[in-house]
PDB file of N, CA and C in Angstrom:
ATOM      1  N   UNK A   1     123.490 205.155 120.463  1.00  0.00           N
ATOM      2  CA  UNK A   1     122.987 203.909 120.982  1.00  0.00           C
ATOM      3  C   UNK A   1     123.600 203.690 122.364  1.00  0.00           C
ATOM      4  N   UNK A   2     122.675 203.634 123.336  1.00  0.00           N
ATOM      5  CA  UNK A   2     122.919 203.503 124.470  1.00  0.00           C
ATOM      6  C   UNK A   2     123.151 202.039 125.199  1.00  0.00           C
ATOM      7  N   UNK A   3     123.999 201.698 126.108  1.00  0.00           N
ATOM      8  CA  UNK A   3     123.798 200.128 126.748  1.00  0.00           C
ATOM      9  C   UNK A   3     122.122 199.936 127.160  1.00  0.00           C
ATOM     10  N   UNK A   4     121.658 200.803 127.359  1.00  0.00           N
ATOM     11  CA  UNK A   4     120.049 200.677 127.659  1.00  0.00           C
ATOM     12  C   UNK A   4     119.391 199.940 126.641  1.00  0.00           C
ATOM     13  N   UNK A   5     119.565 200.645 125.402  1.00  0.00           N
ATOM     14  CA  UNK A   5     119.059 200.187 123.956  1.00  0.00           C
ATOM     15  C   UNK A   5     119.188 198.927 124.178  1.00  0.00           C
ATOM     16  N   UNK A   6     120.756 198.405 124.411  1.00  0.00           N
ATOM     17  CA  UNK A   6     121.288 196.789 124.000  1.00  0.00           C
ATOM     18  C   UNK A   6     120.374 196.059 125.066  1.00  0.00           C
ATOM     19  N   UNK A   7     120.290 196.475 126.242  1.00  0.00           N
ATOM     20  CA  UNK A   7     120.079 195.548 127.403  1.00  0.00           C
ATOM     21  C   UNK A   7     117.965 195.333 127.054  1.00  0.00           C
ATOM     22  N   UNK A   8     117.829 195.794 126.412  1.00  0.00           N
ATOM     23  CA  UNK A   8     116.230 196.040 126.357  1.00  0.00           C
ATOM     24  C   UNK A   8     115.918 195.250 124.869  1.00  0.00           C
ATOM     25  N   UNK A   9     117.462 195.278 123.586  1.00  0.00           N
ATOM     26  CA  UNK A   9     116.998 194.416 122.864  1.00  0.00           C
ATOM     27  C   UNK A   9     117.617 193.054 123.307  1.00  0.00           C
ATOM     28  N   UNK A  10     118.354 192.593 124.227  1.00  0.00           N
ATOM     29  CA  UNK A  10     118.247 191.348 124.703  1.00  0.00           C
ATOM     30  C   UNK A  10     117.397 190.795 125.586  1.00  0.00           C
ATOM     31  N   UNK A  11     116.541 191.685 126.233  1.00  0.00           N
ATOM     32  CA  UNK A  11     115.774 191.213 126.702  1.00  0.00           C
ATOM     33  C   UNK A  11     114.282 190.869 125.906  1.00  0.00           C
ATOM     34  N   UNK A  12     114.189 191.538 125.187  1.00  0.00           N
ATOM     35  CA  UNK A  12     113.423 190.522 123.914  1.00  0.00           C
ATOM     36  C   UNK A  12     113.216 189.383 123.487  1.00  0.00           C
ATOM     37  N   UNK A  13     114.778 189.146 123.134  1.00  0.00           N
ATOM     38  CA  UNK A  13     115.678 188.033 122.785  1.00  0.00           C
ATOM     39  C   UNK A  13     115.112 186.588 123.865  1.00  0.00           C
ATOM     40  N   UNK A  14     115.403 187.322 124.971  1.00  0.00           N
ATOM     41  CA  UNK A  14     115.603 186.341 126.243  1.00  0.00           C
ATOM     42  C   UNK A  14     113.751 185.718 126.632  1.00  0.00           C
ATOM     43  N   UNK A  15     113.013 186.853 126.371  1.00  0.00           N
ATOM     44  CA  UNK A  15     111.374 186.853 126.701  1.00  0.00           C
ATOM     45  C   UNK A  15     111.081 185.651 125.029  1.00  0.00           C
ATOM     46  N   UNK A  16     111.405 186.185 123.961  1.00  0.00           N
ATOM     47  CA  UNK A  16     111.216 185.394 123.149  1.00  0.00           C
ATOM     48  C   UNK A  16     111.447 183.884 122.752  1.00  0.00           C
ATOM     49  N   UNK A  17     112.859 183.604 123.456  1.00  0.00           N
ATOM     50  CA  UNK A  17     113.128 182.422 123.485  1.00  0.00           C
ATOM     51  C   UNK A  17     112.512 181.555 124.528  1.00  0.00           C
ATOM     52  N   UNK A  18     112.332 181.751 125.598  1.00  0.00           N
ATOM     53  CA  UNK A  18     111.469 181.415 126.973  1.00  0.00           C
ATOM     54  C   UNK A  18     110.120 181.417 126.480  1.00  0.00           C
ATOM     55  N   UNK A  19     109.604 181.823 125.884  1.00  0.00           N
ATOM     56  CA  UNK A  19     108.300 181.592 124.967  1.00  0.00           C
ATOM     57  C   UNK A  19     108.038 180.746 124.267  1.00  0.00           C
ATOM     58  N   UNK A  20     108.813 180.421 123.448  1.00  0.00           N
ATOM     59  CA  UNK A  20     109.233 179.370 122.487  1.00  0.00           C
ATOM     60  C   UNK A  20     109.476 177.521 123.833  1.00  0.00           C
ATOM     61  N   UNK A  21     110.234 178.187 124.271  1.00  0.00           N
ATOM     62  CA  UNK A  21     110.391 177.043 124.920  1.00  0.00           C
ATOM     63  C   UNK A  21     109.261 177.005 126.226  1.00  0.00           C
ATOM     64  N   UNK A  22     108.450 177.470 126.409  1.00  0.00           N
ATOM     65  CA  UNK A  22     107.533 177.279 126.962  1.00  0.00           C
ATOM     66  C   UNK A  22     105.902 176.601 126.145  1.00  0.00           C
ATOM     67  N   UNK A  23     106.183 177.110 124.817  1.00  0.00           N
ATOM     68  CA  UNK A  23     105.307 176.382 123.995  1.00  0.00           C
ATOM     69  C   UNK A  23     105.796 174.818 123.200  1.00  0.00           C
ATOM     70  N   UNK A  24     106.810 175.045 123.440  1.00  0.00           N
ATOM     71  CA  UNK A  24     107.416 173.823 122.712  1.00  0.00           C
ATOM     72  C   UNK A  24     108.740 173.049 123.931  1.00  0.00           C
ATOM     73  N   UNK A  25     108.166 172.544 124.359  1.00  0.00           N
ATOM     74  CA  UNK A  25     109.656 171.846 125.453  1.00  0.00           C
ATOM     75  C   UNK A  25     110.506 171.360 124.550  1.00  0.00           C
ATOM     76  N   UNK A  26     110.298 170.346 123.240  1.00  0.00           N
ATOM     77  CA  UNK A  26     111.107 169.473 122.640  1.00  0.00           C
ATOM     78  C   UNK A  26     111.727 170.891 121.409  1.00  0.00           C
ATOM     79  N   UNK A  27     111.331 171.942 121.644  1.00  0.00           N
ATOM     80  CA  UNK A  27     112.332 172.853 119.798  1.00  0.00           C
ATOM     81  C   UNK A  27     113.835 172.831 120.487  1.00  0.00           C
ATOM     82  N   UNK A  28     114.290 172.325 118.700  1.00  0.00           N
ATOM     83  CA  UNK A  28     115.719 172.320 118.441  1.00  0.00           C
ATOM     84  C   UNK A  28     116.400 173.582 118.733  1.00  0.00           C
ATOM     85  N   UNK A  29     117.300 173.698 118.702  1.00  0.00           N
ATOM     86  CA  UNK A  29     118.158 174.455 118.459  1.00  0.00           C
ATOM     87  C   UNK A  29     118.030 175.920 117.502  1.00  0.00           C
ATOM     88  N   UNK A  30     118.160 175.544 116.638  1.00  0.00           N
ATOM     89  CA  UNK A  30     117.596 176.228 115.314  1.00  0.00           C
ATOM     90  C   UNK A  30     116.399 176.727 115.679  1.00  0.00           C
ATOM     91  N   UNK A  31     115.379 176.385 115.851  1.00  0.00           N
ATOM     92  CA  UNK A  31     114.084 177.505 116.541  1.00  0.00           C
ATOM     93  C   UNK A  31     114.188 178.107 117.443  1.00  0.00           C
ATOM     94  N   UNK A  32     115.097 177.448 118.820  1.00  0.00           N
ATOM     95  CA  UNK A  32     115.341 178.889 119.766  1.00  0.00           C
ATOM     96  C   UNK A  32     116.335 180.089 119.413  1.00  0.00           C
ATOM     97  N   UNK A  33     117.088 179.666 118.134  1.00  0.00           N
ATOM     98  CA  UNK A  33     117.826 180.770 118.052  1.00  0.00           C
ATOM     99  C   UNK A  33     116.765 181.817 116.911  1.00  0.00           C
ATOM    100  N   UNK A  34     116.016 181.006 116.014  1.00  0.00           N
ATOM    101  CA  UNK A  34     115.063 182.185 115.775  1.00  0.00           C
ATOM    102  C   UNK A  34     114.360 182.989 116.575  1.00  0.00           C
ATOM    103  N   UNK A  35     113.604 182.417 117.537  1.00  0.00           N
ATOM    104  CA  UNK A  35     112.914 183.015 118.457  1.00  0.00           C
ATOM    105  C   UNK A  35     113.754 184.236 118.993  1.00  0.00           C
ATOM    106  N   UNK A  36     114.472 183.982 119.182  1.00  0.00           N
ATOM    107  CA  UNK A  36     115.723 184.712 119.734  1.00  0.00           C
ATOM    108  C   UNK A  36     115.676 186.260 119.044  1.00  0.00           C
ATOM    109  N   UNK A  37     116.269 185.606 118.011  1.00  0.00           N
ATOM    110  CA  UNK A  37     116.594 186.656 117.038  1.00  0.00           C
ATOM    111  C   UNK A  37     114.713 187.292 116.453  1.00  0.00           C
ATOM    112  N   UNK A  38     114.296 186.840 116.235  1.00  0.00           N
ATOM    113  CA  UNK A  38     112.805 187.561 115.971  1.00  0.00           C
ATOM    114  C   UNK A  38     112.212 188.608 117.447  1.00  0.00           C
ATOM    115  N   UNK A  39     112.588 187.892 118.639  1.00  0.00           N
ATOM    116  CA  UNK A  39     112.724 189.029 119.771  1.00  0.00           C
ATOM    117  C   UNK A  39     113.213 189.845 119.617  1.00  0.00           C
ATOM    118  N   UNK A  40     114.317 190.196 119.660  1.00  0.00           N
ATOM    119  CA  UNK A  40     115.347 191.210 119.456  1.00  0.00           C
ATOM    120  C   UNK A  40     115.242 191.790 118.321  1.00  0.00           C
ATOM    121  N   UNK A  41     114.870 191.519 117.620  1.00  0.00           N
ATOM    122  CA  UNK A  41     114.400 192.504 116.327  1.00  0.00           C
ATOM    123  C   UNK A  41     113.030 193.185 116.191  1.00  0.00           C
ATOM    124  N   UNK A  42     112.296 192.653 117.065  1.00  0.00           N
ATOM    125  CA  UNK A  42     111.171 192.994 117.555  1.00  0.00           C
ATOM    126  C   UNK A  42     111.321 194.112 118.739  1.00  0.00           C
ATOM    127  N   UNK A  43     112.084 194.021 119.589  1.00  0.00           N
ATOM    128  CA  UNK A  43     112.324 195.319 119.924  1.00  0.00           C
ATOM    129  C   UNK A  43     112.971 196.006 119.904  1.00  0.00           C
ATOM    130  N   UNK A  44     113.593 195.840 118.627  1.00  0.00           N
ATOM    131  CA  UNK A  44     114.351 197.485 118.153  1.00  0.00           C
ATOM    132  C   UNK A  44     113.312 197.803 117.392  1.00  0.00           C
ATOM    133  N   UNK A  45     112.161 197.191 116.694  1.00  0.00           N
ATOM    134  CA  UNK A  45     111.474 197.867 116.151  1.00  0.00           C
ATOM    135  C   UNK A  45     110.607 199.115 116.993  1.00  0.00           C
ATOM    136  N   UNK A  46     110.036 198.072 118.127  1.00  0.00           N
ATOM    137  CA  UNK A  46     109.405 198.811 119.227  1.00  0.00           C
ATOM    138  C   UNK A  46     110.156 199.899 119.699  1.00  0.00           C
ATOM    139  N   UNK A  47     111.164 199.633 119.922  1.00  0.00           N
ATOM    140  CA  UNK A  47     111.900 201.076 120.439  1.00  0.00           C
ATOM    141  C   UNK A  47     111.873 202.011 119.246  1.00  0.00           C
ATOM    142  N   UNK A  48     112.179 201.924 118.149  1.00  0.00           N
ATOM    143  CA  UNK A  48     111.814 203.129 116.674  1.00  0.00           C
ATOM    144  C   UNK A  48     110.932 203.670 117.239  1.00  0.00           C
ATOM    145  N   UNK A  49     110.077 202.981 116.950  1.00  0.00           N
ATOM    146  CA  UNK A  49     108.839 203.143 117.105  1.00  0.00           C
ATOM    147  C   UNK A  49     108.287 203.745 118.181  1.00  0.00           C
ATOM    148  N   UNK A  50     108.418 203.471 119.512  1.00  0.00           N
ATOM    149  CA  UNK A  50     108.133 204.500 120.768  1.00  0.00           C
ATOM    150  C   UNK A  50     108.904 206.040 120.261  1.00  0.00           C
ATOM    151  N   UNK A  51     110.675 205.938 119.781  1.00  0.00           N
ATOM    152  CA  UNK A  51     111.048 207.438 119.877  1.00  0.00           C
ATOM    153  C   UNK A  51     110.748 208.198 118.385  1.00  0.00           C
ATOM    154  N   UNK A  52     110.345 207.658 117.680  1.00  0.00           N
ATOM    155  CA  UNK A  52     109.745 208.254 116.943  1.00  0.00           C
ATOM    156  C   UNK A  52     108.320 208.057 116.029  1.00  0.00           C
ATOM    157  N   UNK A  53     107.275 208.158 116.707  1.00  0.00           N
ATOM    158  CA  UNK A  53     106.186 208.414 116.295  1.00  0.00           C
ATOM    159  C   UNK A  53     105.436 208.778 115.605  1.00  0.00           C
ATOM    160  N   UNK A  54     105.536 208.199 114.323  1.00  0.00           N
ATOM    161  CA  UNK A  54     105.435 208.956 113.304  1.00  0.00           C
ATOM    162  C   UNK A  54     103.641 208.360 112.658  1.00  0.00           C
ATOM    163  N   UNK A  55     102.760 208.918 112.141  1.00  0.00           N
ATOM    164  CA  UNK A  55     102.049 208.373 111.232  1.00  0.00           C
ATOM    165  C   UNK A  55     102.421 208.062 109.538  1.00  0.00           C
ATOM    166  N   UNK A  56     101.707 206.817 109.567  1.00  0.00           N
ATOM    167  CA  UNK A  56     101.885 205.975 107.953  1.00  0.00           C
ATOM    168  C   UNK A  56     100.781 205.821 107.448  1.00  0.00           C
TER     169      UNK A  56
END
């Protein structure tokens, strides 16, 4: 796992929450940190997924 990896799943993180708060000005707390975290887990999936290519 490379700092690349990390810096690409925070930027997920960062695109996801800015989303959130672009659809919602007034979300708490608690929803931007989901958003957050559903980014960033979202692209570690994406990254699997680009380096290994697999059919299902």
């Amino acid at each position: 796992m490379s700092i690349l990896d990390e810096v690409g799943k925070i930027a997920g993180a960062i695109i996801a929450e800015q989303g959130v708060d672009q659809l919602d000005p007034d979300a708490n707390l608690l929803e931007k940190a989901a958003s957050a975290i559903a980014g960033y887990e979202a692209a570690k999936i994406a990254e699997n997924k680009l380096e290994n290519p697999e059919d299902e």
